[in-house]
Protein backbone atom coordinates (compact mmCIF):
# COMPACT_ATOMS: atom_id res chain seq x y z
CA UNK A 1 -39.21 -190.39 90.84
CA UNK A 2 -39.60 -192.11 88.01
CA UNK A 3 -36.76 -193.53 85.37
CA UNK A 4 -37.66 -191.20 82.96
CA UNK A 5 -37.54 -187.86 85.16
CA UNK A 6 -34.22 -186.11 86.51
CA UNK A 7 -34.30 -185.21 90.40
CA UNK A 8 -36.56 -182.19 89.97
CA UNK A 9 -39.09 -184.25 87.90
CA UNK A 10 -38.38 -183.61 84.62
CA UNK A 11 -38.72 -185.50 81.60
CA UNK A 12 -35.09 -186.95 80.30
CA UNK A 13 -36.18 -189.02 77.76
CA UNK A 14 -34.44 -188.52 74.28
CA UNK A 15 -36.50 -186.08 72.12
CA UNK A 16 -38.21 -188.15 68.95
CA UNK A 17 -36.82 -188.73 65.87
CA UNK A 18 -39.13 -187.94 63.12
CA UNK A 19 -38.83 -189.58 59.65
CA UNK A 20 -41.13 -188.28 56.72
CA UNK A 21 -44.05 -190.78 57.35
CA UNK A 22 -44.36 -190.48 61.00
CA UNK A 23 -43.93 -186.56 60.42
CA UNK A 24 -46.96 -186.77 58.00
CA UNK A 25 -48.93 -189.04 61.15
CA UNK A 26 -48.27 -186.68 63.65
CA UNK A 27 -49.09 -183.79 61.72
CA UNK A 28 -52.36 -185.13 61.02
CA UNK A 29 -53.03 -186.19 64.10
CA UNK A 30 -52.43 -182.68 65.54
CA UNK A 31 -54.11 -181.08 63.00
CA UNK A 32 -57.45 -183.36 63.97
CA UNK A 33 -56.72 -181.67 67.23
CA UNK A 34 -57.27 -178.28 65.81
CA UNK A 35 -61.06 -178.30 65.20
CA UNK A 36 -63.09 -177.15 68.63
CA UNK A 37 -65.16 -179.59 68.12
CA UNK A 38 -62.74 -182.01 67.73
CA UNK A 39 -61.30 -181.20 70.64
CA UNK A 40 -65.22 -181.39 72.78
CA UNK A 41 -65.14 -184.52 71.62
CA UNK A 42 -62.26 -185.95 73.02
CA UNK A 43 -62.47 -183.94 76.13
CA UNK A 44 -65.80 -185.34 77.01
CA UNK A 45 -64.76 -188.51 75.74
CA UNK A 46 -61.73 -188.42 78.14
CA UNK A 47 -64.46 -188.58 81.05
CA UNK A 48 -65.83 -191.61 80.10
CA UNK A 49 -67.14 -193.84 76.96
CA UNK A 50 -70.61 -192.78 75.32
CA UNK A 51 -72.54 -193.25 72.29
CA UNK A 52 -72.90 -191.00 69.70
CA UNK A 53 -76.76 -189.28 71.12
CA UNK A 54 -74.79 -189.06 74.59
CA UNK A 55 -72.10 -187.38 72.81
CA UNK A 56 -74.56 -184.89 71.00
CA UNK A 57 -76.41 -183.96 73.67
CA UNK A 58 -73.50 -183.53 76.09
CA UNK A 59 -71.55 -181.24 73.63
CA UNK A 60 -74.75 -179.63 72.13
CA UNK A 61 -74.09 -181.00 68.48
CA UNK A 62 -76.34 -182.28 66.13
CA UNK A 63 -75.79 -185.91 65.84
CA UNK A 64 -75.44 -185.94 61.98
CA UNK A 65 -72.14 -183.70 62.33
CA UNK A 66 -70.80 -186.07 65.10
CA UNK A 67 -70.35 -189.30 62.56
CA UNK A 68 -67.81 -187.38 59.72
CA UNK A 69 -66.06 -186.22 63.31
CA UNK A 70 -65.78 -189.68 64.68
CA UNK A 71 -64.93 -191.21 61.44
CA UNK A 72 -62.09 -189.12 61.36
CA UNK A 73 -60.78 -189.35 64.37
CA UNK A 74 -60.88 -193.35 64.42
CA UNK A 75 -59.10 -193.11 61.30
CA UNK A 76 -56.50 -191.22 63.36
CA UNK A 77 -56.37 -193.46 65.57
CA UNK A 78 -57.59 -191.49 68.52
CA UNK A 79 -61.09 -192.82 69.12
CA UNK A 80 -62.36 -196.55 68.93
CA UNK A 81 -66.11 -197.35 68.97
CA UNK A 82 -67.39 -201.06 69.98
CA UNK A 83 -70.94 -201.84 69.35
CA UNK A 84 -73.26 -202.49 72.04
CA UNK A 85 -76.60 -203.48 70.70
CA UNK A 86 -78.20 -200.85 68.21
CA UNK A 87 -75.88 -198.29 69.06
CA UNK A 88 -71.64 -197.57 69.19
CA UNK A 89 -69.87 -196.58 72.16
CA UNK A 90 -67.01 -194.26 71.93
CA UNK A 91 -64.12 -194.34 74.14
CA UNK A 92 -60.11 -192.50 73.43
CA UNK A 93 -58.17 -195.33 72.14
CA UNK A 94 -55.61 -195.23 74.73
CA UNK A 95 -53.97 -193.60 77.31
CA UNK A 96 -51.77 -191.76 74.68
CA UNK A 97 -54.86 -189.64 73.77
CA UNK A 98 -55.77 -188.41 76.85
CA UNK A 99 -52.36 -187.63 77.51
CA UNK A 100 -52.01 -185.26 74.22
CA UNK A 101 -54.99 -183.78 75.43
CA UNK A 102 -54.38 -182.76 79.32
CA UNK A 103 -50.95 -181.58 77.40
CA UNK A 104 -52.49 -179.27 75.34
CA UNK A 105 -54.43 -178.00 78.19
CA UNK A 106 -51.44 -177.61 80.06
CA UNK A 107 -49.88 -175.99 77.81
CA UNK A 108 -52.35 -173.54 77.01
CA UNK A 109 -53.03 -172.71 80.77
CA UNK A 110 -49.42 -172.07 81.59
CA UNK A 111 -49.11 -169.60 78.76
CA UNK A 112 -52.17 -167.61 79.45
CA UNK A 113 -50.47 -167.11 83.06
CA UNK A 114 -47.43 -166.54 81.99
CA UNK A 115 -45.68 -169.59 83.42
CA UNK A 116 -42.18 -171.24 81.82
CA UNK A 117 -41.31 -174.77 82.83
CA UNK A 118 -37.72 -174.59 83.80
């Protein structure tokens, strides 16, 4: 058990307080998680760091479309890219990201079966 969970596991942390700005942050953050592709990206980058042709030809993108993508989403925070040589290397930023993500999943996959957490 962990400090943050009751004694059946759950979360018992105080829900967030949201002022305007952060509001506007998290809104655009989620809404960068709206896009399918988008979402590829992270998900494959959530398996491990690659460059931008790995990306492309694991998600089946041309690699033109994958740079407005990335730039986005490293202005949101949820991507970083080192260089390494002639080329970038993506990776999430932290473990925040993949987090949202397998959430979102979760989510998802509980409603399509029907499942309430109590």
């Amino acid at each position: 058990m962990h400090a943050d969970e009751d004694l059946g596991g759950r979360d018992v942390r105080a829900a967030a307080r949201l002022d305007d700005a952060t509001a506007a942050s998290v809104a655009a953050a989620l809404q960068a998680l709206a896009t399918p592709s988008r979402l590829l990206i992270l998900t494959t980058l959530r398996q491990s760091p690659r460059s931008v042709t790995e990306l492309a030809g694991d998600i089946g993108m041309e690699q033109s479309a994958f740079s407005h993508q990335l730039r986005l989403l490293r202005a949101l925070g949820l991507v970083t890219g080192r260089r390494n040589g002639r080329r970038i290397v993506y990776r999430l930023y932290d473990d925040h990201a993949a987090q949202l993500l397998d959430q979102a999943v979760h989510h998802i996959e509980h409603l399509r079966l029907g499942i309430r957490d109590t």
